[in-house]
Protein backbone atom coordinates (compact mmCIF):
# COMPACT_ATOMS: atom_id res chain seq x y z
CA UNK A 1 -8.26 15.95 22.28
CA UNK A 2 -6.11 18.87 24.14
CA UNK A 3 -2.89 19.47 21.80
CA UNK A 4 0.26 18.76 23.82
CA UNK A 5 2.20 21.97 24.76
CA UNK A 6 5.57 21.44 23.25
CA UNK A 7 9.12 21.03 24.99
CA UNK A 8 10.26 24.94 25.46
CA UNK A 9 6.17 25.50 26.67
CA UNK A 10 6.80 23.34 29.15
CA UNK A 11 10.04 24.40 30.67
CA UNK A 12 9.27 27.95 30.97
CA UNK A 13 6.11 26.96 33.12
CA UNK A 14 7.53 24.67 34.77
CA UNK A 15 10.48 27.13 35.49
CA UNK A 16 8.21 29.85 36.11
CA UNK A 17 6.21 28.30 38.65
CA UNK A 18 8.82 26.80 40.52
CA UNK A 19 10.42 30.11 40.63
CA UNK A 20 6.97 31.71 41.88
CA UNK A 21 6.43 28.62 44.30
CA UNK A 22 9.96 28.91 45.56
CA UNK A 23 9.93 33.06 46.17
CA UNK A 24 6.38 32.97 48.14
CA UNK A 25 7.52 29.84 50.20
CA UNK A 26 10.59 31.23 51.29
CA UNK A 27 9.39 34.50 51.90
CA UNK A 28 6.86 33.44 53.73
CA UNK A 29 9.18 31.11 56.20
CA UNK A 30 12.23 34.16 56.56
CA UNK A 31 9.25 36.75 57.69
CA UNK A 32 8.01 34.33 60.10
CA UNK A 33 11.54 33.15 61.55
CA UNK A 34 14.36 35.45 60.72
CA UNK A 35 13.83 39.34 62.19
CA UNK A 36 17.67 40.60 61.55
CA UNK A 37 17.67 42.69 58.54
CA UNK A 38 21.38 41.79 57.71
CA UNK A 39 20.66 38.45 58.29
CA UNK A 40 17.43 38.09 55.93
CA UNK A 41 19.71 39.99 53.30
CA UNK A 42 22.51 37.15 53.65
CA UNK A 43 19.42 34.62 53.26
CA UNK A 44 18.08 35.97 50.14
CA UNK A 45 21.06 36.02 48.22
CA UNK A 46 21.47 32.00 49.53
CA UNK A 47 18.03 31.32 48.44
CA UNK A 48 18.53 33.00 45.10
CA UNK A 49 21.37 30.89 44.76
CA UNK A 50 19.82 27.84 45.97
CA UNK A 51 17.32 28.64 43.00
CA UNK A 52 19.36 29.07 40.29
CA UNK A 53 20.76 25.91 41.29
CA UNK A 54 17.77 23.78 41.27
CA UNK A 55 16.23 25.09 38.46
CA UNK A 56 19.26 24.47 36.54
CA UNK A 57 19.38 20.88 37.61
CA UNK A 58 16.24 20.92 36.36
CA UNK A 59 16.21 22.11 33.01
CA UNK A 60 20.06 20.33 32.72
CA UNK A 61 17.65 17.12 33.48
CA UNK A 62 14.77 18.27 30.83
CA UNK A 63 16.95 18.94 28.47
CA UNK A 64 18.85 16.00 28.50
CA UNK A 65 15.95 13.93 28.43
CA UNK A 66 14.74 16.04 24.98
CA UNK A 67 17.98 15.95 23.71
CA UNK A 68 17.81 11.65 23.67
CA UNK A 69 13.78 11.74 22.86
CA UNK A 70 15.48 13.78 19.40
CA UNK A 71 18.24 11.16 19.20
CA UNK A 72 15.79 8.37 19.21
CA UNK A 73 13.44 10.03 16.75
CA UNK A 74 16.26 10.83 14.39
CA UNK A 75 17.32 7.03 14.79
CA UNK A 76 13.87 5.89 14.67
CA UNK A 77 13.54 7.89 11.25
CA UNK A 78 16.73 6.64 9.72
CA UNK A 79 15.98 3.48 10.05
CA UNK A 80 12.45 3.92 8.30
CA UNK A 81 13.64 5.16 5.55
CA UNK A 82 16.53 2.65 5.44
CA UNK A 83 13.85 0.37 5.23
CA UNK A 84 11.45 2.04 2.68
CA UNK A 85 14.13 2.57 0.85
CA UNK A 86 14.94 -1.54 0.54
CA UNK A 87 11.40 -2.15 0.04
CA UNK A 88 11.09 -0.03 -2.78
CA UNK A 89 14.14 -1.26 -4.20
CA UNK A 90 12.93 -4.88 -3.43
CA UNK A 91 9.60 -4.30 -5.21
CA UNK A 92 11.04 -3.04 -8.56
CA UNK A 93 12.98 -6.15 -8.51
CA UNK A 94 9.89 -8.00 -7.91
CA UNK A 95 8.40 -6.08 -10.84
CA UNK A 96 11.18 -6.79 -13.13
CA UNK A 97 11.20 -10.38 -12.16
CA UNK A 98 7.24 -10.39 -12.81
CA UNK A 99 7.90 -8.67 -16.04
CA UNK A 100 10.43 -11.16 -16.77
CA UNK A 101 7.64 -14.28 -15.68
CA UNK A 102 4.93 -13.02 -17.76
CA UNK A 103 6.70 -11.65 -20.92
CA UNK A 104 9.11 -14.98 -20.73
CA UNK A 105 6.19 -17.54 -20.88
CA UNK A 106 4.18 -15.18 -23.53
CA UNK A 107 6.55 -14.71 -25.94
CA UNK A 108 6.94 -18.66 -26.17
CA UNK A 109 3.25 -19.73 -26.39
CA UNK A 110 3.02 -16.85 -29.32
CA UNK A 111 5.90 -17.90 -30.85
CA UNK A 112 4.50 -21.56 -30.62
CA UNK A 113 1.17 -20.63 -31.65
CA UNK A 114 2.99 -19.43 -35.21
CA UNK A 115 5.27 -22.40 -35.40
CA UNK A 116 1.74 -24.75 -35.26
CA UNK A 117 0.63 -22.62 -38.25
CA UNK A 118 2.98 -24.15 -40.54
CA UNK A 119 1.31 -27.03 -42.08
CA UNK A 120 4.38 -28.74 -43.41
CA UNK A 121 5.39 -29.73 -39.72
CA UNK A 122 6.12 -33.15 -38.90
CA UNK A 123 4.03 -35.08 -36.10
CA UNK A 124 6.86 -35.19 -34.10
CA UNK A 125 7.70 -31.63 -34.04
CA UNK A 126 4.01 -30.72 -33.77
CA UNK A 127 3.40 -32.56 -30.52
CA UNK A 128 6.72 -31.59 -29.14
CA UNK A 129 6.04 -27.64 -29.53
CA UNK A 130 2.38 -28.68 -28.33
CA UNK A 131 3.92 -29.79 -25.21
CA UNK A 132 6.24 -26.45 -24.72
CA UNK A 133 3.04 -24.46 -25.68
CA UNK A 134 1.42 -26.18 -22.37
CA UNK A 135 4.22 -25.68 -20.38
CA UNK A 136 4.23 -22.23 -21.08
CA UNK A 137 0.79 -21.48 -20.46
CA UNK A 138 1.26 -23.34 -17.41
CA UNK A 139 4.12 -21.03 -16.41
CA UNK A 140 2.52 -18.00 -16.78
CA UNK A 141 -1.11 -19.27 -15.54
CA UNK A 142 1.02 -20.12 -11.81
CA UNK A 143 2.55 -16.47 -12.42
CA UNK A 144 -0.56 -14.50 -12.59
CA UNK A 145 -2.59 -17.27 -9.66
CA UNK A 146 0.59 -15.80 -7.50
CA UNK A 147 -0.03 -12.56 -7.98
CA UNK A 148 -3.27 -12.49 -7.57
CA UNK A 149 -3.34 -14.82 -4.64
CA UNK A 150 -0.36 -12.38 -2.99
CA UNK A 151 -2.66 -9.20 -3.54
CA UNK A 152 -5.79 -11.33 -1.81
CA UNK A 153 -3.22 -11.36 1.15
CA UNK A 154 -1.77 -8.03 1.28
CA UNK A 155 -6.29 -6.54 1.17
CA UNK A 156 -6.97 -9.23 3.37
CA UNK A 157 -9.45 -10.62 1.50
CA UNK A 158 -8.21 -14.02 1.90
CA UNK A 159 -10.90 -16.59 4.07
CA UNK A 160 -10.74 -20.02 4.64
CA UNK A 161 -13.18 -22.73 3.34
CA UNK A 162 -12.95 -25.43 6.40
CA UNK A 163 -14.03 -28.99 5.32
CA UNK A 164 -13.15 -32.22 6.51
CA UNK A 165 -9.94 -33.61 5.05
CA UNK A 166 -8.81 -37.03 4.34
CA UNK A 167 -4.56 -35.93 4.97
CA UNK A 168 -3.63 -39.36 3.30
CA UNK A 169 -5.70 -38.25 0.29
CA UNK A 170 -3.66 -35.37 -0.19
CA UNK A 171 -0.39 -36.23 0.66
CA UNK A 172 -0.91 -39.25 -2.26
CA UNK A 173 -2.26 -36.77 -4.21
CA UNK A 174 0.55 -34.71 -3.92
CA UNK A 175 2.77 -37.48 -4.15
CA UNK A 176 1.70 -38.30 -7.64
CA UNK A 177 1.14 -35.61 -8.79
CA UNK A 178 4.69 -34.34 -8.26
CA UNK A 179 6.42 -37.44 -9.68
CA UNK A 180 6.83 -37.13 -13.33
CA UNK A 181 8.68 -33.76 -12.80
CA UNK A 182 10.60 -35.28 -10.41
CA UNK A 183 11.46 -38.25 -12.74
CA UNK A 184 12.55 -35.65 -14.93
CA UNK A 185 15.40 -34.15 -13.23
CA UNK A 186 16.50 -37.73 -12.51
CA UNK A 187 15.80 -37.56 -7.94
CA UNK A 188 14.80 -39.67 -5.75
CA UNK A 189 11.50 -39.04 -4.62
CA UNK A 190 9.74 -40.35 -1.33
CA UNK A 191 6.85 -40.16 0.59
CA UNK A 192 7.12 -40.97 4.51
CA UNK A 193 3.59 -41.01 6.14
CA UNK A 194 4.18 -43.01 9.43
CA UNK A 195 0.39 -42.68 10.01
CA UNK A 196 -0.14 -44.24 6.53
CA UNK A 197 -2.29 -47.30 8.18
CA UNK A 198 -5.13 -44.81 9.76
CA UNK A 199 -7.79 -42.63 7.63
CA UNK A 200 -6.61 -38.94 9.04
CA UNK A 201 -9.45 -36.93 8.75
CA UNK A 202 -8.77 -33.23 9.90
CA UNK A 203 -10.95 -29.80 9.87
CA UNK A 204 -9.02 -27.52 7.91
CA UNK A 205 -9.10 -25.55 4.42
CA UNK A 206 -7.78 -28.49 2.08
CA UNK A 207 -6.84 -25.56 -0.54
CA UNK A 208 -4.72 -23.47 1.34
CA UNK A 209 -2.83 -27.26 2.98
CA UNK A 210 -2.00 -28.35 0.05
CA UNK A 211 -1.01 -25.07 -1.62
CA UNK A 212 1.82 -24.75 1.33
CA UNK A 213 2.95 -28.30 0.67
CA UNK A 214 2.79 -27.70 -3.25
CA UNK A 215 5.07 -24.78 -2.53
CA UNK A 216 7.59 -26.64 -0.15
CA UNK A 217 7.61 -29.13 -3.32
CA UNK A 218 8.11 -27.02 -5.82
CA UNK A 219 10.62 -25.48 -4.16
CA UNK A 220 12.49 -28.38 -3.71
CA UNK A 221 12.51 -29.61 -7.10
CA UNK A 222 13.33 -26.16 -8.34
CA UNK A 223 16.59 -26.11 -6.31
CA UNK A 224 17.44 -30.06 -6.01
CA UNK A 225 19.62 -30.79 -8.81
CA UNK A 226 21.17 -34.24 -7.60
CA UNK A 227 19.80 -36.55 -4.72
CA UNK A 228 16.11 -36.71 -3.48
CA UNK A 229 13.57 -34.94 -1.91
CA UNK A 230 11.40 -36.71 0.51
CA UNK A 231 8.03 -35.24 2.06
CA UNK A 232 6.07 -36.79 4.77
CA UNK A 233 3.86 -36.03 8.09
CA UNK A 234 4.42 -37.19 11.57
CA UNK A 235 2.17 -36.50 14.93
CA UNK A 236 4.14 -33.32 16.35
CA UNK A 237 1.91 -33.78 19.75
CA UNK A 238 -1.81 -34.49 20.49
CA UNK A 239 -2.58 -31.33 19.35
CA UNK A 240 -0.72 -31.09 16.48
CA UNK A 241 0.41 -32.37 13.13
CA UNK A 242 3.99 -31.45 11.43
CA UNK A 243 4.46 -31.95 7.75
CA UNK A 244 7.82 -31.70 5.91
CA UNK A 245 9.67 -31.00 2.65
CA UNK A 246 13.34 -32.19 3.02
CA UNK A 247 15.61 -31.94 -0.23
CA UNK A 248 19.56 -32.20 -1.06
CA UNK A 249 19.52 -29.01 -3.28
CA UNK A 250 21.11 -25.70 -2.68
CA UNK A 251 19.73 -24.61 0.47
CA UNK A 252 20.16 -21.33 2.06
CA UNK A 253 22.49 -19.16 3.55
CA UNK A 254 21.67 -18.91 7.66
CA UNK A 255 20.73 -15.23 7.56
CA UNK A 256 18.45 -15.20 4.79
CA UNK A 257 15.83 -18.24 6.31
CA UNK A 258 13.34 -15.20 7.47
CA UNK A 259 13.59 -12.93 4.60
CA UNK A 260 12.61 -16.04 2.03
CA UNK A 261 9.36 -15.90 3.35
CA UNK A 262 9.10 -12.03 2.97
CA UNK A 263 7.07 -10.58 -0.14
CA UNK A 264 9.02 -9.05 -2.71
CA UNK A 265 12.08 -10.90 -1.91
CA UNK A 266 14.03 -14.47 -2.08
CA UNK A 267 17.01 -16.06 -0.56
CA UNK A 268 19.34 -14.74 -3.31
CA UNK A 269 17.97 -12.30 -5.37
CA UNK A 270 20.34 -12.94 -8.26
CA UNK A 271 18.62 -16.36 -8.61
CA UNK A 272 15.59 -14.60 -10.48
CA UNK A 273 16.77 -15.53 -13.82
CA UNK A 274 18.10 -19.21 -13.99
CA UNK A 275 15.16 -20.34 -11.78
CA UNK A 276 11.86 -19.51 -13.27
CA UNK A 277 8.90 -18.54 -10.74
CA UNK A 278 7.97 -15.35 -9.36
CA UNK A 279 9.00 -15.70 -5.98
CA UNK A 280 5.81 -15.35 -4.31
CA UNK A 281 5.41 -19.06 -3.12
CA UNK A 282 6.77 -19.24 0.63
CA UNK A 283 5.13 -15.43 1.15
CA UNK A 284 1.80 -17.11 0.15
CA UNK A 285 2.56 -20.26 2.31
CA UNK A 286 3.28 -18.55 5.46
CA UNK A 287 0.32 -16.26 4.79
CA UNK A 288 -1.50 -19.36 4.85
CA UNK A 289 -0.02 -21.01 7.67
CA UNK A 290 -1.29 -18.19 9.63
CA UNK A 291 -4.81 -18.44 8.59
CA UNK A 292 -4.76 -21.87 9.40
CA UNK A 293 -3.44 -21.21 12.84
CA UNK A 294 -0.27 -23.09 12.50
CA UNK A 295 3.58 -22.09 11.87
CA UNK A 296 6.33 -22.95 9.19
CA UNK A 297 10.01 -23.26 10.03
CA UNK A 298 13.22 -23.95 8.23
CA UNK A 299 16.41 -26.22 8.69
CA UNK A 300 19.06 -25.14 5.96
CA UNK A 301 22.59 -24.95 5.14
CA UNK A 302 24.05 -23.99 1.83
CA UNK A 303 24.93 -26.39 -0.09
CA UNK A 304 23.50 -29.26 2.12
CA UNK A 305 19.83 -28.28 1.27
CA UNK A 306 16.95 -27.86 3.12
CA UNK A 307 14.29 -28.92 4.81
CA UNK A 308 10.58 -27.20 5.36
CA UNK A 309 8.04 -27.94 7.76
CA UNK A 310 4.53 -26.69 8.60
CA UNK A 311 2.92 -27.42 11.93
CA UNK A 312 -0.75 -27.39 11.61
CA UNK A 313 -3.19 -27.26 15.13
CA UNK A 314 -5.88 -29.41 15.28
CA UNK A 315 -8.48 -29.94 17.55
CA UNK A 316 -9.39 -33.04 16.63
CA UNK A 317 -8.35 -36.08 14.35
CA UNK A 318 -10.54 -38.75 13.23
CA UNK A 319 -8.52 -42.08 12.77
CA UNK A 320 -10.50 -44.76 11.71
């Protein structure tokens, strides 16, 4: 690959060949045209003039057109390292926050552990700490499935394992599976499946489906502190399917609905420490929704909450 001659290369050839060009071409037409000697004298010192003039509306032109290629690099570069500069400051947040995920959950399963040791403890007290010991183990078993699931991702090393799937199955899977935590924080908690009364059977990766609804609940519940959260699917078109998460929690601020689904970042990232979780959960969805072939969206407002869909493509549906 010839090496491109660089910017003051190419304006003294190009000047110097015009200039060469120009003499020979003019010379050439006086001698054959003009035979005063006075006359071709006054003509030379016009077509020297008429030179200097071109050529510096030439390199006026080149260099003005250099002069905004270096503007736009400059730009270009600022606003790289504008940018690597928020990504590395949004990755040691996500590393803190990590820290803060694994050490959190831990520290309370050792701390547990010790507790269990003393034999003296009531039955009461000994179920109730094996309860938080579970939790915690739960906690940090989701924490370290993110990150590793996130890392899959980023190596693209993540494939899909298509099967057929029964979407009633899952969605009432999902459904009770999500209630008791619901029940906890005292919601309401619904499931709308208009196609309830047909057996849905689709060709997708029933993992990866269900781990974007799971997130779109979780989510919800996390952030819904009063109301309900209701989930559901509806026929989008004959090609497609659209499920939803729709909750009365916090919801989000307008200009943060694409960077939530950025890694290393979250609609607030002050939120990091009253809401457990690592963050990673709408990164991984979209991810997902992308392997599948299909596309998430968001309707929030703050304080009104929010409401998540995924639209997934499919060729074909079996209703029986």
């Amino acid at each position: 690959m010839r090496k491109k001659l660089g910017f003051q290369y190419r304006i003294t050839v190009i000047y110097l060949l015009f200039g060469v060009c120009w003499i020979i071409f003019t010379d050439i037409l006086l001698e054959t045209h003009v035979k005063d000697a006075l006359y071709w004298t006054k003509l030379q010192s016009v077509k020297g003039i008429i030179y200097v003039i071109i050529s510096a509306l030439i390199v006026f032109i080149l260099s003005r057109r250099y002069a905004k290629q270096q503007k736009f690099i400059k730009t270009h570069l600022r606003q790289l390292i504008e940018k690597a500069e928020e990504s590395d400051r949004l990755k040691s947040v996500f590393l803190a926050n990590m820290s803060h995920e694994i050490r959190t959950p831990m520290n309370g399963i050792l701390g547990f552990v010790d507790l269990l040791e003393n034999t003296d403890m009531s039955s009461g007290n000994y179920k109730q700490y094996l309860e938080l010991l579970r939790k915690s183990s739960e906690r940090l078993l989701d924490t370290i499935n993110d990150i590793i699931e996130i890392s899959k991702i980023q190596s693209k090393e993540a494939t899909l394992n298509v099967s057929d799937v029964d979407l009633n199955e899952s969605l009432n899977f999902l459904y009770v599976f999500f209630q008791p935590a619901v029940k906890a924080k005292h919601l309401s908690f619904g499931l709308n499946n208009v196609l309830a009364d047909e057996k849905l059977i689709v060709q997708t990766d029933k993992n990866k489906l269900e781990s974007i609804l799971q997130n779109f609940i979780k989510n919800a519940i996390k952030f819904t502190h009063e109301g309900s959260i209701e989930f559901g699917i509806l026929q989008h078109n004959n090609n497609a399917i659209r499920f939803y998460v729709k909750d009365t929690g916090i919801g989000i601020p307008e200009e943060r609905h694409e960077a939530i689904f950025e890694r290393f970042t979250q609609a607030d990232l002050t939120i990091t420490k009253p809401y457990e979780g690592s963050g990673l959960g709408l990164a991984i969805s979209r991810a997902y929704a992308d392997l599948l072939g299909g596309e998430i969206s968001i309707e929030s407002k703050e304080g009104e909450g929010s409401t998540f869909s995924f639209i997934l493509p499919v060729n074909s549906v079996e209703k029986t």
